[in-house]
Protein backbone atom coordinates (compact mmCIF):
# COMPACT_ATOMS: atom_id res chain seq x y z
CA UNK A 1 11.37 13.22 -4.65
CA UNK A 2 11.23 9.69 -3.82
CA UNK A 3 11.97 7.12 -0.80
CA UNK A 4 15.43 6.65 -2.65
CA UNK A 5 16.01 9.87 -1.62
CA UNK A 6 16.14 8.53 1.83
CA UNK A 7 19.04 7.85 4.68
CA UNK A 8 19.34 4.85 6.44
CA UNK A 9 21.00 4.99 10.11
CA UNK A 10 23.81 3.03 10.76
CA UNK A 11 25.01 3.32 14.40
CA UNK A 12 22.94 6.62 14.41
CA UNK A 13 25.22 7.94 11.52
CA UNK A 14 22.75 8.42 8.43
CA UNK A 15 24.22 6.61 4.97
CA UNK A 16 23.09 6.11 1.84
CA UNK A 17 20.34 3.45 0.97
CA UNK A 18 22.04 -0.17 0.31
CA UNK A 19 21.79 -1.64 -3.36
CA UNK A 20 19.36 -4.66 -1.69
CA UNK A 21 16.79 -1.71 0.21
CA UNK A 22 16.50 0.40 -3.84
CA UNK A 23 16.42 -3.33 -4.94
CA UNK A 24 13.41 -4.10 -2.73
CA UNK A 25 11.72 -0.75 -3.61
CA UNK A 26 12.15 -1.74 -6.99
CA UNK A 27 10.45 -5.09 -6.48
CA UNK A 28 7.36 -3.25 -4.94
CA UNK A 29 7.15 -0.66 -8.07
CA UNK A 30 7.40 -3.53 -10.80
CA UNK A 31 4.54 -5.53 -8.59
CA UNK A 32 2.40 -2.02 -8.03
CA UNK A 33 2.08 -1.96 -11.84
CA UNK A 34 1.10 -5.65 -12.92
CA UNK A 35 -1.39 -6.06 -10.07
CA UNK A 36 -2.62 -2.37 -9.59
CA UNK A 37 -1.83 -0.94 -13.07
CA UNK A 38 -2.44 -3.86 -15.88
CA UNK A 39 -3.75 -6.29 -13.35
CA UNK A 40 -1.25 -8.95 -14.39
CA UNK A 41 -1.25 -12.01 -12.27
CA UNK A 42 2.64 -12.14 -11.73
CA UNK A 43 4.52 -14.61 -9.37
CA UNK A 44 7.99 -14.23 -8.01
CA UNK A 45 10.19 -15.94 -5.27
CA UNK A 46 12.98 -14.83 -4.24
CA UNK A 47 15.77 -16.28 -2.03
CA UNK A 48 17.81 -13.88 0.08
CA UNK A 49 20.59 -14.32 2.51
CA UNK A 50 18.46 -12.45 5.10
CA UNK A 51 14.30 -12.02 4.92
CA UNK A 52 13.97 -9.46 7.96
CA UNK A 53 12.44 -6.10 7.00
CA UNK A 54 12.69 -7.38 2.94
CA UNK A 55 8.69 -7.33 2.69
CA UNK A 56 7.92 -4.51 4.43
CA UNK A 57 10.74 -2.15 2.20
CA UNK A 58 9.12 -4.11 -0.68
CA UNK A 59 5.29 -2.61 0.43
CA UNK A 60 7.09 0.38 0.91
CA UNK A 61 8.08 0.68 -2.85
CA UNK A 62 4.25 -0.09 -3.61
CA UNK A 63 3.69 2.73 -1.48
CA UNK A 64 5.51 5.51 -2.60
CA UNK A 65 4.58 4.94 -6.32
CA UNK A 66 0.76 6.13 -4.78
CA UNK A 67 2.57 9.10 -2.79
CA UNK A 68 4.47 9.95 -6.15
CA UNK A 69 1.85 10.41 -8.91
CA UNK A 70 0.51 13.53 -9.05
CA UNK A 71 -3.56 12.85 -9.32
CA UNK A 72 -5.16 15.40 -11.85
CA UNK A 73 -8.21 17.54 -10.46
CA UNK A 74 -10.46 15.82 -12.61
CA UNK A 75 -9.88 12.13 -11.17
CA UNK A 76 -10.51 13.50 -8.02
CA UNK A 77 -13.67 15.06 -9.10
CA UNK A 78 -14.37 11.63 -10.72
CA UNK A 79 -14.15 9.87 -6.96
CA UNK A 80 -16.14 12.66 -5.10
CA UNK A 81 -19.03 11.98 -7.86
CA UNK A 82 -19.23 8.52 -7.30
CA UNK A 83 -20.19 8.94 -3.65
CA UNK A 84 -23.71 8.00 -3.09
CA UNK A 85 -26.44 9.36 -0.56
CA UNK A 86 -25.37 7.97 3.01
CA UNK A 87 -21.21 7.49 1.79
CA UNK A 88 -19.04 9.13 5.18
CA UNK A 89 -16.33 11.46 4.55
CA UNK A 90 -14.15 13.05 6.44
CA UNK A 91 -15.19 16.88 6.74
CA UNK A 92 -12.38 19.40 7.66
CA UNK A 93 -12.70 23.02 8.09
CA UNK A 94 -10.24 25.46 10.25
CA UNK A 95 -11.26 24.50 13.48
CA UNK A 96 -11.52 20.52 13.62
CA UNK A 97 -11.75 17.37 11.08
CA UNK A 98 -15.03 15.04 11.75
CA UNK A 99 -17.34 12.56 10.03
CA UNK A 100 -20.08 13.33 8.07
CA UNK A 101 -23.06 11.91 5.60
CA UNK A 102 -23.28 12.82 1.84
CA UNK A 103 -26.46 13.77 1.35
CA UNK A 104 -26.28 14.30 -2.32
CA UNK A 105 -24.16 15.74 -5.33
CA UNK A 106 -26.19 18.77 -7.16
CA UNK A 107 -25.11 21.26 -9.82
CA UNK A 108 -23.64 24.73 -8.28
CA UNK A 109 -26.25 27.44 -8.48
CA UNK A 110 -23.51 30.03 -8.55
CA UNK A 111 -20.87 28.28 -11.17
CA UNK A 112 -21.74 26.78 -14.33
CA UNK A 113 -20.33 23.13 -14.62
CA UNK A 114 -19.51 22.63 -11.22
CA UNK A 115 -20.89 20.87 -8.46
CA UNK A 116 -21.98 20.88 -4.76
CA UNK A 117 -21.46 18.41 -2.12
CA UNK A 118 -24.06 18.47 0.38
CA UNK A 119 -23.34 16.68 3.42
CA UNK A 120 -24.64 16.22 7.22
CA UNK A 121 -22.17 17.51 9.61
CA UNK A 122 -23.88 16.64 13.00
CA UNK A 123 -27.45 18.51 12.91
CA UNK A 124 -25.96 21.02 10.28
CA UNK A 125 -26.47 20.71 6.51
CA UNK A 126 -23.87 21.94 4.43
CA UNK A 127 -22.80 22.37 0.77
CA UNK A 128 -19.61 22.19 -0.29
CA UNK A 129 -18.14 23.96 -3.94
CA UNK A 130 -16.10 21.60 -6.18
CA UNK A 131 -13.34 23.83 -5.58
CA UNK A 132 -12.96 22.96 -1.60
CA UNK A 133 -12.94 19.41 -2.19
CA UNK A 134 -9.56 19.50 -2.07
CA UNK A 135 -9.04 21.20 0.88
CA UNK A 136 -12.51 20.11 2.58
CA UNK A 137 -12.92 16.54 2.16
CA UNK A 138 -11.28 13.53 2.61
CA UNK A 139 -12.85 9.86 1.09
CA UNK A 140 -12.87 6.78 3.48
CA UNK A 141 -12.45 3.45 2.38
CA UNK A 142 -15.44 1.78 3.54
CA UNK A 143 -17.19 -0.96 2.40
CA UNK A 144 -20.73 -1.71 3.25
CA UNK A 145 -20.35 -4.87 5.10
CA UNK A 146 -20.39 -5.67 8.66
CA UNK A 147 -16.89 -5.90 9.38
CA UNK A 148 -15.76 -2.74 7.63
CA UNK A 149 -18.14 -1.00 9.17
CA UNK A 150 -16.92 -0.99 12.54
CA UNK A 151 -14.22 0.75 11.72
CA UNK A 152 -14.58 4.54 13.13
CA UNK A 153 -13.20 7.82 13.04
CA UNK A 154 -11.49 8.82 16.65
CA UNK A 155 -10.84 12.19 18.02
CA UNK A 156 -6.86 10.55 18.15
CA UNK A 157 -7.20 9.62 14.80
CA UNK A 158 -4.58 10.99 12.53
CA UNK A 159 -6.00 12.41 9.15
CA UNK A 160 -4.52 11.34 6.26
CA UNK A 161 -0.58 10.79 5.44
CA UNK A 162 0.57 14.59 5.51
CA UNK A 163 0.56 13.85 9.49
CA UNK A 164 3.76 12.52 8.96
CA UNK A 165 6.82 15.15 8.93
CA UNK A 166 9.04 12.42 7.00
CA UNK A 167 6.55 12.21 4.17
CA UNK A 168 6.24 16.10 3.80
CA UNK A 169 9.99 16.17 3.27
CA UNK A 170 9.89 13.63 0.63
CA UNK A 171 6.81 14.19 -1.25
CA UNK A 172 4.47 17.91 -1.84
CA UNK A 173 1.78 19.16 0.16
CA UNK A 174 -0.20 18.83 -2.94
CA UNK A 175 0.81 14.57 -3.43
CA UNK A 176 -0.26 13.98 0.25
CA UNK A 177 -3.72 15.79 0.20
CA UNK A 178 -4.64 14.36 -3.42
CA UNK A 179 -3.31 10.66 -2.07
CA UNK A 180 -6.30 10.68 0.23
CA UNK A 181 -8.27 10.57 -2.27
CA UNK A 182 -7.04 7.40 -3.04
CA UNK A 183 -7.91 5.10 0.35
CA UNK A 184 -7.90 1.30 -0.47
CA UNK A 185 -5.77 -1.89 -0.42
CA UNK A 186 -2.23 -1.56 -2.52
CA UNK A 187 -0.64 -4.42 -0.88
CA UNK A 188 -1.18 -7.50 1.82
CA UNK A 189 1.29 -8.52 3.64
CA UNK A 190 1.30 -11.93 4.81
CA UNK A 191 3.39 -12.72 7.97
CA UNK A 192 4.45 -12.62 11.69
CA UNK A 193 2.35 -9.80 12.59
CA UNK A 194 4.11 -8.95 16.29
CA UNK A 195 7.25 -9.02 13.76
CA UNK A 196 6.52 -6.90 11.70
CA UNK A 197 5.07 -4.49 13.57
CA UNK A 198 8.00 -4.42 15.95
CA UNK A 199 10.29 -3.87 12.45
CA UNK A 200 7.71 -1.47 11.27
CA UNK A 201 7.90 0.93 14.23
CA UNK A 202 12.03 1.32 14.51
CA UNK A 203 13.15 4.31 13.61
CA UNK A 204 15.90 3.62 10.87
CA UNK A 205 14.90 6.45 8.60
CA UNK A 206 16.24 9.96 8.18
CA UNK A 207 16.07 12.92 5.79
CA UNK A 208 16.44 16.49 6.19
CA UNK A 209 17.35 16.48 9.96
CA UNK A 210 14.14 14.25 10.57
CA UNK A 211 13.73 10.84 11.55
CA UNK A 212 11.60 8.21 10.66
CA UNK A 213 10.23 4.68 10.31
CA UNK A 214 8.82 2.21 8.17
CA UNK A 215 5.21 3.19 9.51
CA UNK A 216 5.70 6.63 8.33
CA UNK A 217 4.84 4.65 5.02
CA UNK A 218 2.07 1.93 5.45
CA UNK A 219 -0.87 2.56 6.86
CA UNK A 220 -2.68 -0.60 7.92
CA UNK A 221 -4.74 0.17 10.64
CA UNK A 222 -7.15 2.60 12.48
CA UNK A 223 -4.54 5.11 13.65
CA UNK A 224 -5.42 6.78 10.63
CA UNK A 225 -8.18 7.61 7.97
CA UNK A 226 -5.86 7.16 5.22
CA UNK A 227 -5.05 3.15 4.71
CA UNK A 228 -2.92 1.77 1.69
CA UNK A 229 -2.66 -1.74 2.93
CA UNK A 230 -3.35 -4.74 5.20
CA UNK A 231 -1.51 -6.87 7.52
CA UNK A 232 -2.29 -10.50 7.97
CA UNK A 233 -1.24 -12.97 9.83
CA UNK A 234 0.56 -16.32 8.65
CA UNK A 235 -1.81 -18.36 11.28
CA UNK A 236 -5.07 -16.76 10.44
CA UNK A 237 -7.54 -19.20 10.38
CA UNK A 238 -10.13 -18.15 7.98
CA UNK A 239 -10.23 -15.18 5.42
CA UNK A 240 -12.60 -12.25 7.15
CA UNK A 241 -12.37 -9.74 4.56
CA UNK A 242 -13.31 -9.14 0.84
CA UNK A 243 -9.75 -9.83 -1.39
CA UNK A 244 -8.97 -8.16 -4.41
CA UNK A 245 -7.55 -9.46 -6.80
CA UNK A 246 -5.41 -6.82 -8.30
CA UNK A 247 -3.97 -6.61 -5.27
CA UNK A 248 0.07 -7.56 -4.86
CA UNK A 249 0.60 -10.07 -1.87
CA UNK A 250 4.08 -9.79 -0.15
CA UNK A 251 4.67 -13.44 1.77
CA UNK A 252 7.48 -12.57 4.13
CA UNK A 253 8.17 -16.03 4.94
CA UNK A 254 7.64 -19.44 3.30
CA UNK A 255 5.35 -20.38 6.15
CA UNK A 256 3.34 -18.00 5.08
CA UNK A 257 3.24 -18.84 1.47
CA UNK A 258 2.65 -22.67 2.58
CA UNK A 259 -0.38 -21.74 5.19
CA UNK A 260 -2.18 -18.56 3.14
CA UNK A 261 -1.49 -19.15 -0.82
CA UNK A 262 -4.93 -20.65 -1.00
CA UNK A 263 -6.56 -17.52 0.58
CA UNK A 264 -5.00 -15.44 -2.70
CA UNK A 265 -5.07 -17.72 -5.63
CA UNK A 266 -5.13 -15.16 -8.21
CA UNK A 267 -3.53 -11.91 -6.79
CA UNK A 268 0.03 -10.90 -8.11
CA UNK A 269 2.35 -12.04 -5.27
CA UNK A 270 5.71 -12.58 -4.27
CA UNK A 271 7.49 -15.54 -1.72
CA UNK A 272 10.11 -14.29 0.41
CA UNK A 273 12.85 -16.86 1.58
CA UNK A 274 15.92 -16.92 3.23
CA UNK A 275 19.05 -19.11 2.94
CA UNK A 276 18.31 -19.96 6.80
CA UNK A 277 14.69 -21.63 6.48
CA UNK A 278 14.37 -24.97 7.75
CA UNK A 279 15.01 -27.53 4.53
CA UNK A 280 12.01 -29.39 4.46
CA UNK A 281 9.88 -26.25 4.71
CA UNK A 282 12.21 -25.42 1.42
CA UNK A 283 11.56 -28.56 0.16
CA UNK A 284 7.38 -27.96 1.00
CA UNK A 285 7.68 -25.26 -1.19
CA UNK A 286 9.37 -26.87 -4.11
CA UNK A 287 6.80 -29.07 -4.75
CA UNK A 288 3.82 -27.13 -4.03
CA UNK A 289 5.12 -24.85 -6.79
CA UNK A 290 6.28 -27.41 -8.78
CA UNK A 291 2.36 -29.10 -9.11
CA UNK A 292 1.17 -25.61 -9.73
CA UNK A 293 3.43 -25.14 -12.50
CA UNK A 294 2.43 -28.06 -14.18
CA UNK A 295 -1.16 -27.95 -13.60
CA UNK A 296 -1.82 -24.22 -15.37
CA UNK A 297 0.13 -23.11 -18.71
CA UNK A 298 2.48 -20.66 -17.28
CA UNK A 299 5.51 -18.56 -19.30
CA UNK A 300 8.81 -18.06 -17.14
CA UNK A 301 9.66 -14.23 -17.37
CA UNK A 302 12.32 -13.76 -15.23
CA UNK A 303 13.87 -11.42 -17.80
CA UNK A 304 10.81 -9.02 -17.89
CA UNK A 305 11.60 -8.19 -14.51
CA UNK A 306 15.76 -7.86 -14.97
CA UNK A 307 14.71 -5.43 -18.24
CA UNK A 308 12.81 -3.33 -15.22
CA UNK A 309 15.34 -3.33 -13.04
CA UNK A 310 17.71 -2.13 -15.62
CA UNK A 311 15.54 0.12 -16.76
CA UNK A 312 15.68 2.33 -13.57
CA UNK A 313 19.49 1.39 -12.70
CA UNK A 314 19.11 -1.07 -10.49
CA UNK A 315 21.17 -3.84 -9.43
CA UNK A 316 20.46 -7.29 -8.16
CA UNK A 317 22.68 -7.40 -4.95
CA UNK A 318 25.05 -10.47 -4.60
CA UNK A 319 23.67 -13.57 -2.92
CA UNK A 320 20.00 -13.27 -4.13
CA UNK A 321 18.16 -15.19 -6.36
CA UNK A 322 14.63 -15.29 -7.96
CA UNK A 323 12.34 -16.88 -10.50
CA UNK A 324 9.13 -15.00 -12.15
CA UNK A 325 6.30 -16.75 -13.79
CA UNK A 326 2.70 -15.75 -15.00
CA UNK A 327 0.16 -17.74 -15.86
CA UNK A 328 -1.08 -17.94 -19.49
């Protein structure tokens, strides 16, 4: 299963997805791969008759190729053993999900080539076999610097993305607990943040009898343990947070390109605009690209990209245009 599996409600009556929603999945699949995958610097803009809710269904194709891969056992062992003394998980057992402490990774007395977790739960040590991980523990992405830090673990916090019903319909029990595994950046969005949170929270979804929304998908903030992206905002004034690299951007405007490219010289990115922007903010654009293009060695590959489309039977939709480039 996919999100192309999806319904999209039209007056409350569910249809199939529109050629320019796949086509923005699409877009987020082909950008998951050269920033995440081969960590290709890849740029792309893109002019659309209409630029609401285009970035977000483009993060949303990011997303769902991290819901869709099935992790193998062994990666996730490979995560769990990388924890250090003093790294916080999330400990559940049948009763309740809380914080704890790793205390240390030691091999099982019991089973030969496996492992213990040993963690502080409260004022309780307690070990955990390499064959509860799964079911026991769930990673945090937390980085040891002061603003990271203050991010905490609620009682109303959700735990990871099998909380929502929507995503259990589309994707296995098994995808959703190995995903949070996984907790990190796999997009940044840059925009009107009221915006697209309003867009974010509609319910246009549905599938199976349920309903759903665009947040069923991203998780950018602490109303959950699991996070697969970041919201900023087109006016922020200076960068707070570490940036990776790797990381695809998704500017949802060309205000947002003109005020935050600097912030993300070398991530993998895309430039949303519509045939509505104001002219001279088109015209800003032009040239800012232009003297970027002519300062770096950089290869037009707009083809690359139509071969990917094609490749999964997808069709540009009428009235949209885009250029891709990468640098040298």
């Amino acid at each position: 299963m996919s999100i192309k599996n999806l319904k999209v409600l039209n007056n409350k009556v569910p249809i199939d997805l529109p050629e320019w929603i796949n086509f923005a999945f699409e877009l987020g699949a082909y950008l998951n791969e050269q920033g995440i995958k081969y960590r290709k610097s890849i740029n792309i803009i893109i002019a659309l008759p209409n630029e609401q809710f285009f970035s977000l269904f483009i993060a949303m194709g990011i997303a769902d190729k991290s819901f869709s891969i099935n992790k193998q056992i062994k990666s996730i062992r490979k995560q769990v053993l990388s924890l250090v003394q003093g790294s916080r998980i999330i400990y559940q057992d049948e009763h309740s999900s809380r914080k704890a402490s790793v205390i240390s990774l030691e091999p099982s007395p019991i089973f030969q080539n496996e492992m213990i977790l040993k963690i502080k739960d409260g004022n309780i040590e307690r070990g955990i076999p390499e064959g509860q991980w799964i079911d026991r523990v769930i990673l945090l992405d937390e980085e040891f610097d002061e603003i990271k830090r203050t991010r905490k673990v609620s009682q109303k916090q959700m735990l990871g993305p099998d909380s929502s019903r929507l995503l259990g319909e589309l994707y296995t029990v098994s995808q959703l607990n190995k995903v949070a595994f996984y907790p990190g950046d796999a997009f940044y969005i840059i925009g009107n943040t009221v915006q697209l949170t309003e867009l974010m929270n509609e319910e246009i979804f549905y599938y199976n009898g349920i309903k759903g929304s665009i947040r069923d998908f991203l998780y950018l903030d602490n109303s959950n343990s699991y996070t697969n992206g970041k919201l900023f905002s087109s006016h922020m004034k200076k960068n707070e947070v570490e940036i990776k690299e790797e990381v695809p951007v998704i500017y949802s405007d060309l205000t947002s390109y003109l005020k935050q490219a600097k912030n993300f010289p070398e991530n993998p990115n895309i430039i949303i605009s519509s045939r509505t922007d104001n002219e001279n903010r088109i015209h800003e654009v032009k040239e800012e690209l232009k003297r970027e293009l002519l300062q770096d060695d950089y290869k037009i590959v707009t083809e690359e990209v139509l071969d990917y489309l094609k490749s999964s039977n997808t069709q540009v939709p009428v009235g949209v245009e885009f250029i891709v480039w990468r640098r040298q």
